[in-house]
N, C-alpha and C. Protein backbone atom coordinates (compact mmCIF):
# COMPACT_ATOMS: atom_id res chain seq x y z
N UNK A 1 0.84 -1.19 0.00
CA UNK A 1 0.00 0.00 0.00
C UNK A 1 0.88 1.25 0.00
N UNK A 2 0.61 2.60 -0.93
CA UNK A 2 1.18 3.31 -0.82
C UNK A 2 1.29 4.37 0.56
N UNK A 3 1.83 5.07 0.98
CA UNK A 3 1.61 5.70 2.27
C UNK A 3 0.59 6.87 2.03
N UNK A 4 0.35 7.26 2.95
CA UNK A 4 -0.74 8.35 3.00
C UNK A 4 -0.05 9.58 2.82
N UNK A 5 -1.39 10.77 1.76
CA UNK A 5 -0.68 12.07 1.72
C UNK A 5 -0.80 12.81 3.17
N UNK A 6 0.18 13.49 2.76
CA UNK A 6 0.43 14.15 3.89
C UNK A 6 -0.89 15.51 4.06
N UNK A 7 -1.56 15.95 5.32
CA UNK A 7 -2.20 17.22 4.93
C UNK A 7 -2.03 18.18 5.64
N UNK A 8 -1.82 19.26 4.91
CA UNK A 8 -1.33 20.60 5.80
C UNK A 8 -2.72 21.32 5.52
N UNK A 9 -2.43 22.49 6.21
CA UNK A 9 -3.39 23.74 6.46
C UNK A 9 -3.35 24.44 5.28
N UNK A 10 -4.48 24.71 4.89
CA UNK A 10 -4.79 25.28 3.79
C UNK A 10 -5.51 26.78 4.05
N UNK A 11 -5.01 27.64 4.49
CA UNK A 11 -5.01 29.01 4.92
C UNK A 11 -5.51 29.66 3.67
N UNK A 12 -6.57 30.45 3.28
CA UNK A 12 -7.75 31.26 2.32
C UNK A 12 -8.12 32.28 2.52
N UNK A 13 -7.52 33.41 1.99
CA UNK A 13 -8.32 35.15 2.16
C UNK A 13 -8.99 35.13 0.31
N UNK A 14 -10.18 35.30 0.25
CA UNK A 14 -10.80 35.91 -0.40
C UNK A 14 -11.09 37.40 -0.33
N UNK A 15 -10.00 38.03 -1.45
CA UNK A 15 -9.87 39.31 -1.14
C UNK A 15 -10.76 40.42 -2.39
N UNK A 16 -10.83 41.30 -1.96
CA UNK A 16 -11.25 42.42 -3.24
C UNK A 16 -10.80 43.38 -3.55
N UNK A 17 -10.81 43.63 -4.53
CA UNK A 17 -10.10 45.00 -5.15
C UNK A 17 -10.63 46.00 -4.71
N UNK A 18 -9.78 47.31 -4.67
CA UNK A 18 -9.77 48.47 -4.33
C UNK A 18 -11.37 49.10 -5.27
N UNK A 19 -12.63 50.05 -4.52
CA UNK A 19 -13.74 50.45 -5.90
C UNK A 19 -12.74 51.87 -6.14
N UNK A 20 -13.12 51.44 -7.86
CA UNK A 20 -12.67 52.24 -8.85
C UNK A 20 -11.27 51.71 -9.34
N UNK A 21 -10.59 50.90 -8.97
CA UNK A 21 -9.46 49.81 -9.08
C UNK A 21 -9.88 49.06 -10.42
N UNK A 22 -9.51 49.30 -11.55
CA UNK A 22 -9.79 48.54 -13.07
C UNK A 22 -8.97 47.18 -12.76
N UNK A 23 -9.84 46.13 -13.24
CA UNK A 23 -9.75 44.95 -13.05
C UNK A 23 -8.33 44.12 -13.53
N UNK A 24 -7.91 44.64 -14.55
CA UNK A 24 -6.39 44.77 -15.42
C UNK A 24 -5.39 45.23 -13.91
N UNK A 25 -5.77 45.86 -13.55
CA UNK A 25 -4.70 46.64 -12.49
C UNK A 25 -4.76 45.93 -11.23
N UNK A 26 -5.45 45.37 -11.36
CA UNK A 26 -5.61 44.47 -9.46
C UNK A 26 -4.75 43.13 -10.07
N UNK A 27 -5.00 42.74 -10.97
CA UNK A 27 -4.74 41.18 -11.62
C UNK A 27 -3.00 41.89 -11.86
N UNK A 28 -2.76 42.70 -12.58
CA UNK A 28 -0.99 42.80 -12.73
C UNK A 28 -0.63 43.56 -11.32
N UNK A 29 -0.99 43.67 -10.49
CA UNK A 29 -0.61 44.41 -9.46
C UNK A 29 0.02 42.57 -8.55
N UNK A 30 -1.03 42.11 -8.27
CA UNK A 30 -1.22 40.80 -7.97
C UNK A 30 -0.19 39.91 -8.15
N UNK A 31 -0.15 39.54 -9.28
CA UNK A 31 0.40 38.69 -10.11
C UNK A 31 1.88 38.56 -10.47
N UNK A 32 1.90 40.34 -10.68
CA UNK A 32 3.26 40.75 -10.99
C UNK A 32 4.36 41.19 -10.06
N UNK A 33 3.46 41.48 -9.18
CA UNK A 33 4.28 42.64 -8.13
C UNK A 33 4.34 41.68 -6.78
N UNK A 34 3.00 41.39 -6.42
CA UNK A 34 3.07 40.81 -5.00
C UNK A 34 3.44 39.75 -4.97
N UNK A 35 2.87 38.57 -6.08
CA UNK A 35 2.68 37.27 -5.88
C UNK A 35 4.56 36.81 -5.73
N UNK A 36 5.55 37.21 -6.29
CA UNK A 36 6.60 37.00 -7.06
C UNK A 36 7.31 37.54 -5.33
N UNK A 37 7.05 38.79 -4.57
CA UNK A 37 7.82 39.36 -3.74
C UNK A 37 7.58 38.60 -2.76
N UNK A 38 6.10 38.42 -2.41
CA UNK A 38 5.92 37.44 -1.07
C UNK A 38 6.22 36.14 -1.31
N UNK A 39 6.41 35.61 -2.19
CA UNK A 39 6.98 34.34 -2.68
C UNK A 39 7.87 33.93 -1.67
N UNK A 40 8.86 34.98 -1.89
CA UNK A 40 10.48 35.05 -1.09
C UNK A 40 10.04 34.78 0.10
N UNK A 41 9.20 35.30 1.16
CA UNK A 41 9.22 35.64 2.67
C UNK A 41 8.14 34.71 2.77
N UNK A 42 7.36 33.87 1.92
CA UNK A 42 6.15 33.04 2.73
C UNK A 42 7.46 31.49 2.87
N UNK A 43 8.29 31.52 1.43
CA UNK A 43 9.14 30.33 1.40
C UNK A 43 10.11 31.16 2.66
N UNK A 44 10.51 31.87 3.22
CA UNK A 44 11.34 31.94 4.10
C UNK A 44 10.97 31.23 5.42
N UNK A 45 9.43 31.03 5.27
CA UNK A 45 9.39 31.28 7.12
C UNK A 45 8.51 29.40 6.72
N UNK A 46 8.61 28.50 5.78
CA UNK A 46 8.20 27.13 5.78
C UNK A 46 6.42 27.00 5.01
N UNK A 47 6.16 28.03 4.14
CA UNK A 47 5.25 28.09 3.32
C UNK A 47 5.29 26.35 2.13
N UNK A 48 4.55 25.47 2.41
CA UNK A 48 4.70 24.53 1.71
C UNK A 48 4.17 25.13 0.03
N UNK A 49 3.03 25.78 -0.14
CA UNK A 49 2.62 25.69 -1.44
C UNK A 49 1.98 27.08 -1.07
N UNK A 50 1.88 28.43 -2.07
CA UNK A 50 1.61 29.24 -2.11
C UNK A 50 0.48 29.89 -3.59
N UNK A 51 -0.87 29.88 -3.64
CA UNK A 51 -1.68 29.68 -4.75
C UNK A 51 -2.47 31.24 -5.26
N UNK A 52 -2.48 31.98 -6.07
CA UNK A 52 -3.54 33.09 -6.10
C UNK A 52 -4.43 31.94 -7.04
N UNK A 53 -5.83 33.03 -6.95
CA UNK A 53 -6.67 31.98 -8.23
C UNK A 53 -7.57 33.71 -8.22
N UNK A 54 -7.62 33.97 -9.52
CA UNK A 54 -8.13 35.14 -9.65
C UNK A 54 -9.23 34.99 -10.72
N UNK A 55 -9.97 35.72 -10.14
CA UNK A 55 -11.63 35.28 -10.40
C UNK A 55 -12.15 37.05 -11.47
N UNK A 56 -11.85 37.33 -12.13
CA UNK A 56 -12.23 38.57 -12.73
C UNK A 56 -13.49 38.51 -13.25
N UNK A 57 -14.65 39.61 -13.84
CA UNK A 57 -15.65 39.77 -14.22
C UNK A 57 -16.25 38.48 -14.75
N UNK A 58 -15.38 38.50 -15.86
CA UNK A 58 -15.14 37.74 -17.37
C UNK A 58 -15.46 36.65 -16.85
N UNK A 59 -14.83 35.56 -16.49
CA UNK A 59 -14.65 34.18 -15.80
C UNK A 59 -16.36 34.12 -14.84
N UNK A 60 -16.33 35.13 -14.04
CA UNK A 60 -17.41 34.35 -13.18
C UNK A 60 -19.00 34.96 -14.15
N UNK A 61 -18.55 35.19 -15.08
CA UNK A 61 -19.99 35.70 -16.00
C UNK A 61 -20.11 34.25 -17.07
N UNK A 62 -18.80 33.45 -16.89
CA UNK A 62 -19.12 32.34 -17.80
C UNK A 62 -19.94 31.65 -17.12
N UNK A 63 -20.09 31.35 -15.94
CA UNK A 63 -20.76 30.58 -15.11
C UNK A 63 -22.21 30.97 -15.49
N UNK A 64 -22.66 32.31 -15.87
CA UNK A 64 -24.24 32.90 -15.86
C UNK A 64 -24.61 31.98 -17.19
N UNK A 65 -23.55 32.63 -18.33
CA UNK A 65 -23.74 32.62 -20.01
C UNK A 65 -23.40 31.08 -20.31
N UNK A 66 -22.56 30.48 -19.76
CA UNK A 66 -22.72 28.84 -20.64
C UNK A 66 -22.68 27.66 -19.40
N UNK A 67 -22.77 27.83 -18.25
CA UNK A 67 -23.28 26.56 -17.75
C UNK A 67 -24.05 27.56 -16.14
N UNK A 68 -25.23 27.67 -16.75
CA UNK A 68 -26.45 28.56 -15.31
C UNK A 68 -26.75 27.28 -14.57
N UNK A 69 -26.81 26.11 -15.55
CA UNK A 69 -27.37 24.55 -14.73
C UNK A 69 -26.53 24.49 -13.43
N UNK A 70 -25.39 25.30 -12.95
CA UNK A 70 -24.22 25.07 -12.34
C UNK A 70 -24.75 25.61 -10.75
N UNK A 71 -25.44 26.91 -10.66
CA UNK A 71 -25.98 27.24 -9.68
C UNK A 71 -26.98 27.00 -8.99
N UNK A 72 -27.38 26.71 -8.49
CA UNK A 72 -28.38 25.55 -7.96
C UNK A 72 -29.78 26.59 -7.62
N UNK A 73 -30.89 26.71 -7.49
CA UNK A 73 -32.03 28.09 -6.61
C UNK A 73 -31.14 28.26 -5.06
N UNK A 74 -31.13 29.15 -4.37
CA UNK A 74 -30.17 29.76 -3.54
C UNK A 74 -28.80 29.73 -3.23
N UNK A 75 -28.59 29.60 -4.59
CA UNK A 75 -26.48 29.68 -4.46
C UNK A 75 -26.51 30.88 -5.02
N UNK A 76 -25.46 31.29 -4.72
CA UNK A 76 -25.23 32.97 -5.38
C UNK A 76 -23.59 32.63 -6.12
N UNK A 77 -22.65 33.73 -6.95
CA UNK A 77 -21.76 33.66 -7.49
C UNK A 77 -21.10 34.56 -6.56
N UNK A 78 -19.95 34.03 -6.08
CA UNK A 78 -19.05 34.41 -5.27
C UNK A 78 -18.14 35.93 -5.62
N UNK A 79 -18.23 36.92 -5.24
CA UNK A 79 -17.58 38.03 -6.28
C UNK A 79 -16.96 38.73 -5.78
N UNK A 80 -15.79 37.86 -4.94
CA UNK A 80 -14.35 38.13 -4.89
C UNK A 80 -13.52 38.26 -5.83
N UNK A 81 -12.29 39.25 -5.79
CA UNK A 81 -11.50 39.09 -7.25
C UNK A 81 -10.26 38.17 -7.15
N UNK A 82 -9.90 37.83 -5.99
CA UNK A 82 -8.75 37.19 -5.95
C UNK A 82 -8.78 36.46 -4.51
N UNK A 83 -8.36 34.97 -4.46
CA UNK A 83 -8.12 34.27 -4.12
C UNK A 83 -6.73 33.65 -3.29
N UNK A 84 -6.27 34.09 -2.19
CA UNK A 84 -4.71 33.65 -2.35
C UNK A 84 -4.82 32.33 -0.89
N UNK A 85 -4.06 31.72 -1.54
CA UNK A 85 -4.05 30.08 -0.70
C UNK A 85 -2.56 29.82 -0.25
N UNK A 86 -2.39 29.77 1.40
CA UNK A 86 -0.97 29.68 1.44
C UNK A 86 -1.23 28.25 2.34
N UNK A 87 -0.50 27.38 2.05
CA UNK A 87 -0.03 25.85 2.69
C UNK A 87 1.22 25.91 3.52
N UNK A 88 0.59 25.65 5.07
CA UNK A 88 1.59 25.65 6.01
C UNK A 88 1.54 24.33 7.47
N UNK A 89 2.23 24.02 7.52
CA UNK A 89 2.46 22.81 8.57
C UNK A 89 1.39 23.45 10.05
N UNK A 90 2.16 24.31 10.11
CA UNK A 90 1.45 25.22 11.24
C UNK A 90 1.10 26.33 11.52
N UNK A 91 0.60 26.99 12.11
CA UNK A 91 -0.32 28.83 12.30
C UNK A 91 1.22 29.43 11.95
N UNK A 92 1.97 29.15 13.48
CA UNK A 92 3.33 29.63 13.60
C UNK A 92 3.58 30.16 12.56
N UNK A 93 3.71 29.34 11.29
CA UNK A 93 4.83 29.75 9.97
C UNK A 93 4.25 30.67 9.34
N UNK A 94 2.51 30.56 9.18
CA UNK A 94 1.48 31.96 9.23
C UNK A 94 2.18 33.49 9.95
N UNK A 95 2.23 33.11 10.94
CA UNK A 95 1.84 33.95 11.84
C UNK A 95 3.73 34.80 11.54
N UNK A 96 4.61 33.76 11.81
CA UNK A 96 5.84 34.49 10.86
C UNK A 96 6.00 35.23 9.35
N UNK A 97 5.01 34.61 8.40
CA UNK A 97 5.08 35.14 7.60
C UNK A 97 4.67 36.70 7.45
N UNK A 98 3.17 36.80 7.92
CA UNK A 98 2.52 38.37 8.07
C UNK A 98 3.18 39.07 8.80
N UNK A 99 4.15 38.81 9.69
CA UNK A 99 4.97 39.62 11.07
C UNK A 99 6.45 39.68 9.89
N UNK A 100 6.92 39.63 9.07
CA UNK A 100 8.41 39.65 8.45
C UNK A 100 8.30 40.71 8.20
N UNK A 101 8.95 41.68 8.61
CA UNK A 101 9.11 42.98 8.25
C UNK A 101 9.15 43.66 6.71
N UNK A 102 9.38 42.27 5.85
CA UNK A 102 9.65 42.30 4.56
C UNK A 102 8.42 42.38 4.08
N UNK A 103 7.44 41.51 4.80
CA UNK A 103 5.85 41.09 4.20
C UNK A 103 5.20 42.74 4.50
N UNK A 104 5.83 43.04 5.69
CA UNK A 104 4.54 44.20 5.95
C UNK A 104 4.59 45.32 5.68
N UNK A 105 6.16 45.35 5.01
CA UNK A 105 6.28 46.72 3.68
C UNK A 105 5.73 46.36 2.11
N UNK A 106 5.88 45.12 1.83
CA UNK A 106 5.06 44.64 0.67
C UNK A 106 3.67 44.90 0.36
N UNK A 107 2.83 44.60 1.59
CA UNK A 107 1.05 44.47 1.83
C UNK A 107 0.99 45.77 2.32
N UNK A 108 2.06 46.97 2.36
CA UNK A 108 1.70 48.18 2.48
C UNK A 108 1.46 49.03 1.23
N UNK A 109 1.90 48.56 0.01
CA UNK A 109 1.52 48.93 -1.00
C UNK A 109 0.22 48.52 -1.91
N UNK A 110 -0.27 47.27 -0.71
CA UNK A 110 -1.14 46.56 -1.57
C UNK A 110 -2.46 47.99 -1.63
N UNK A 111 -2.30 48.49 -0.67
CA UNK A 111 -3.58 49.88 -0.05
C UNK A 111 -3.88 50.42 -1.71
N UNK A 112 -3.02 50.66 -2.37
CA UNK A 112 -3.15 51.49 -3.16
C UNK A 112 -4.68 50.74 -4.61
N UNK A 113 -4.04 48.83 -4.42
CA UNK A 113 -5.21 48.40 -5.34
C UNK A 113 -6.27 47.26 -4.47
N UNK A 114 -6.02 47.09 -3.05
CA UNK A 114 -6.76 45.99 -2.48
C UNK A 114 -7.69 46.69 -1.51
N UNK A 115 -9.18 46.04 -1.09
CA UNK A 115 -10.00 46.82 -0.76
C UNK A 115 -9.84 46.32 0.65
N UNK A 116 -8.88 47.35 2.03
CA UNK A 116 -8.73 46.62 3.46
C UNK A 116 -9.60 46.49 3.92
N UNK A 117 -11.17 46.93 3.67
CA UNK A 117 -12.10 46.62 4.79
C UNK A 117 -13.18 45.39 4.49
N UNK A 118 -12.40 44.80 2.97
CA UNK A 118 -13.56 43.71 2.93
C UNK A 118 -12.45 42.57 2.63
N UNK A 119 -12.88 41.53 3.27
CA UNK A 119 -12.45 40.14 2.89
C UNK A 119 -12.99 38.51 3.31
N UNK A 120 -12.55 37.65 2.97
CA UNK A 120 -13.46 36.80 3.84
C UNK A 120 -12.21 35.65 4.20
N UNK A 121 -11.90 34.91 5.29
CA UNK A 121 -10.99 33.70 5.38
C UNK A 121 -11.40 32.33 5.60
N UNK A 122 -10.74 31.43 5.14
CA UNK A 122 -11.71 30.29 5.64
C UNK A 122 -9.83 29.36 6.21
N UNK A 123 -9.83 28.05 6.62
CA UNK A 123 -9.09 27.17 7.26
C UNK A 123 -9.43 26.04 6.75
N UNK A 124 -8.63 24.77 5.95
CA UNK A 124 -9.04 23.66 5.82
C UNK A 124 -7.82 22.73 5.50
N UNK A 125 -8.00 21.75 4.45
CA UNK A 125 -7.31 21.37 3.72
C UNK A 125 -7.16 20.86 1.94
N UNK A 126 -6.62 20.57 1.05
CA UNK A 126 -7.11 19.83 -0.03
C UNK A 126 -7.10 18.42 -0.40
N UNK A 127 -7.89 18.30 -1.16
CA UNK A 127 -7.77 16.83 -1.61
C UNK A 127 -7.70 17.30 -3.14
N UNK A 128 -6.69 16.64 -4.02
CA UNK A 128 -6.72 16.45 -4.90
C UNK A 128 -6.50 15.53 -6.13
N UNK A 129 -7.82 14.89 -7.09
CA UNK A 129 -8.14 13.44 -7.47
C UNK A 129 -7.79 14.05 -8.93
N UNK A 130 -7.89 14.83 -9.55
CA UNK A 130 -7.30 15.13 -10.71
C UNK A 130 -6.40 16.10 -10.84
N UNK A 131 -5.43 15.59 -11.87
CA UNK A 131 -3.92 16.91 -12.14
C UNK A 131 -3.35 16.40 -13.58
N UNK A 132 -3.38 17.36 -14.03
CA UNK A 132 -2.70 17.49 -15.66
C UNK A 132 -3.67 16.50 -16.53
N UNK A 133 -4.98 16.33 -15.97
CA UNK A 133 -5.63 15.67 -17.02
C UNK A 133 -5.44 13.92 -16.36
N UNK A 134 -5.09 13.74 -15.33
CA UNK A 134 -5.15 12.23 -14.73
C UNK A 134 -5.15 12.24 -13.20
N UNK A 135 -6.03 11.01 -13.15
CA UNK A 135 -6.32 10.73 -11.89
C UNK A 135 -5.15 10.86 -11.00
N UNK A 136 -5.03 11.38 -9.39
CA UNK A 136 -4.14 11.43 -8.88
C UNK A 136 -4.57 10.92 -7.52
N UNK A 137 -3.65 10.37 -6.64
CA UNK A 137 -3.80 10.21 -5.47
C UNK A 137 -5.07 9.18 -4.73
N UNK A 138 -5.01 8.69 -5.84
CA UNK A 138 -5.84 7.06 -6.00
C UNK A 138 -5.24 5.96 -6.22
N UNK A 139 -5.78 4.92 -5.80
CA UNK A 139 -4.80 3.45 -5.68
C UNK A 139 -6.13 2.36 -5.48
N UNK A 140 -6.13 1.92 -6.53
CA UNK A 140 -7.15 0.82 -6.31
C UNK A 140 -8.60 0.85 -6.21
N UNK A 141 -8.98 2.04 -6.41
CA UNK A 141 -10.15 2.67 -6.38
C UNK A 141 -10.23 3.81 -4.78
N UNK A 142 -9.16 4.08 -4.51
CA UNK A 142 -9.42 4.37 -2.60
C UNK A 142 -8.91 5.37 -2.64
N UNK A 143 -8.95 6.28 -2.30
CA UNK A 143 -8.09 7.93 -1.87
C UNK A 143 -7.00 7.26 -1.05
N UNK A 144 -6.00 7.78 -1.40
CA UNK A 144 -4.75 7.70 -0.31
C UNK A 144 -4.41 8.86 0.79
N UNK A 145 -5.57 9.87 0.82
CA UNK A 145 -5.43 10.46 2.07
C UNK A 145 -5.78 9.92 3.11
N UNK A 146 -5.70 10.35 4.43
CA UNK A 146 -6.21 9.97 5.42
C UNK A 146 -7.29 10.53 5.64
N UNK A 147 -8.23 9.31 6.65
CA UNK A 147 -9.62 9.58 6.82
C UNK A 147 -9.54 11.04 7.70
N UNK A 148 -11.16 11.19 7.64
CA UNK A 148 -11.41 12.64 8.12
C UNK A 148 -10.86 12.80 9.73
N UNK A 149 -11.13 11.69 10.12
CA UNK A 149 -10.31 11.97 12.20
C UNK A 149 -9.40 12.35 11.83
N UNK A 150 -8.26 12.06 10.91
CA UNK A 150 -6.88 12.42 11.06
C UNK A 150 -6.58 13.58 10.20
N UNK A 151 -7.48 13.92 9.13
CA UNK A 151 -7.34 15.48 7.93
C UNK A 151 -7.57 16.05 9.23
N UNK A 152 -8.82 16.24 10.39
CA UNK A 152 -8.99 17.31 11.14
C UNK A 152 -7.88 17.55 11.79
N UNK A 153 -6.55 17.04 12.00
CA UNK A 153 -5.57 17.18 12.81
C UNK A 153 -4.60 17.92 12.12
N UNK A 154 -4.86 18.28 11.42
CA UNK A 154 -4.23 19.35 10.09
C UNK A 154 -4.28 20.31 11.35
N UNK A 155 -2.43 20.83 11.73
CA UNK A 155 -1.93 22.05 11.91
C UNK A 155 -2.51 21.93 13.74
N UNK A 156 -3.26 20.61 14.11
CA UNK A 156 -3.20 20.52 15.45
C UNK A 156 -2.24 20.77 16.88
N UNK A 157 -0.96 20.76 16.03
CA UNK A 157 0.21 20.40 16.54
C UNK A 157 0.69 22.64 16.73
N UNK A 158 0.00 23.01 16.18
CA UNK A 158 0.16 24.63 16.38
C UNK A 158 -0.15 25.09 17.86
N UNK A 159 0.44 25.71 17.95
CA UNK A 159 0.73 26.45 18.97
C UNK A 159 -0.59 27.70 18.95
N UNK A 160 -1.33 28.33 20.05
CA UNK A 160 -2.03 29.71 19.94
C UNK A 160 -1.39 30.91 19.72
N UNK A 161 -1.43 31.75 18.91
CA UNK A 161 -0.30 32.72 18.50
C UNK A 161 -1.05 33.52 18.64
N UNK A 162 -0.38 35.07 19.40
CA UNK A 162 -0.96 36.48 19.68
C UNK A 162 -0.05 37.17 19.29
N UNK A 163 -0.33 38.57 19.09
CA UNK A 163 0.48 39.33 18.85
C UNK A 163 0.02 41.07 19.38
N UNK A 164 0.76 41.58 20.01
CA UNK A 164 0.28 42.72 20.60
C UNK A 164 0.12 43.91 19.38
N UNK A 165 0.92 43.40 18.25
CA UNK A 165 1.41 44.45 17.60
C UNK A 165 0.04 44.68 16.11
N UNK A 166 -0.05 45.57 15.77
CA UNK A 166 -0.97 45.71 14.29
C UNK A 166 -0.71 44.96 13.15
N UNK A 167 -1.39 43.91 13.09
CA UNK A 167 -0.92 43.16 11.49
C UNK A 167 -2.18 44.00 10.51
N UNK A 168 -1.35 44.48 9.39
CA UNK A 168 -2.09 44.86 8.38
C UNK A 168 -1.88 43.92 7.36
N UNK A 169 -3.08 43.85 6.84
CA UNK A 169 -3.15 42.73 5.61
C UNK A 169 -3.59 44.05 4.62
């Protein structure tokens, strides 16, 4: 039997752009500027996998115009513009990353295209059964993760982290 994947914390800000922020300018601001700088300081402090997924007009209007069968009567379309997913063993390496003095001159420029008073976070983990077009992380018909008692232990091993000081996101 193969061994089990491993699962870390899957840390999620659903963020929004700055109003009056053109949609071109949040996406190369993003993409170009931040994604590439915090790169450096999320891999400094034990960032396993670091993800944006950016959701612009365009994209979540395909959902209306060629598959509406998709939304069910009381689902709504999510209309965040950007997505960023950081994978970490524990809060700790979180909680180092937003505190690097490096991060919190970076996310000080974000003011100019990210909207600070709205966002949403969520905590979990992934499973993932398809990649590049083939089944993954299957064996015999069975997921090779571990069952749900042991996914919930994702990042259990963290410590409670405070901080007296102002984290700006």
């Amino acid at each position: 039997m193969a061994p089990q994947k491993e699962v870390v914390l899957k840390l999620t800000s659903m963020r929004y752009k700055k109003e009056g922020v053109p949609e071109e300018q949040f996406h190369e601001h993003s993409s170009k500027f931040h994604g590439p700088k915090a790169a450096l300081v999320q891999m400094r402090h034990g960032a396993v996998r670091v993800a944006q997924y950016h959701t612009p007009t365009a994209t979540r209007k395909l959902i209306e115009e060629k598959i509406p069968w998709a939304v069910r009567p009381g689902w709504k379309i999510d209309d965040h513009d950007c997505q960023i997913s950081v994978y970490v063993r524990v809060t700790e390496d979180m909680l180092a990353i937003v505190m690097d003095p490096d991060f919190q001159a970076l996310i000080a420029g974000d003011d100019e295209v990210v909207d600070a008073e709205r966002a949403t976070v969520t905590a979990g983990w992934e499973e993932v059964y398809v990649e590049d077009g083939k089944i993954v992380n299957v064996e015999n018909g069975e997921s090779l993760y571990p069952p749900f008692t042991e996914c919930i232990k994702a990042g259990k091993t963290s410590k409670r982290t405070e901080t007296k000081e102002t984290i700006n996101f």
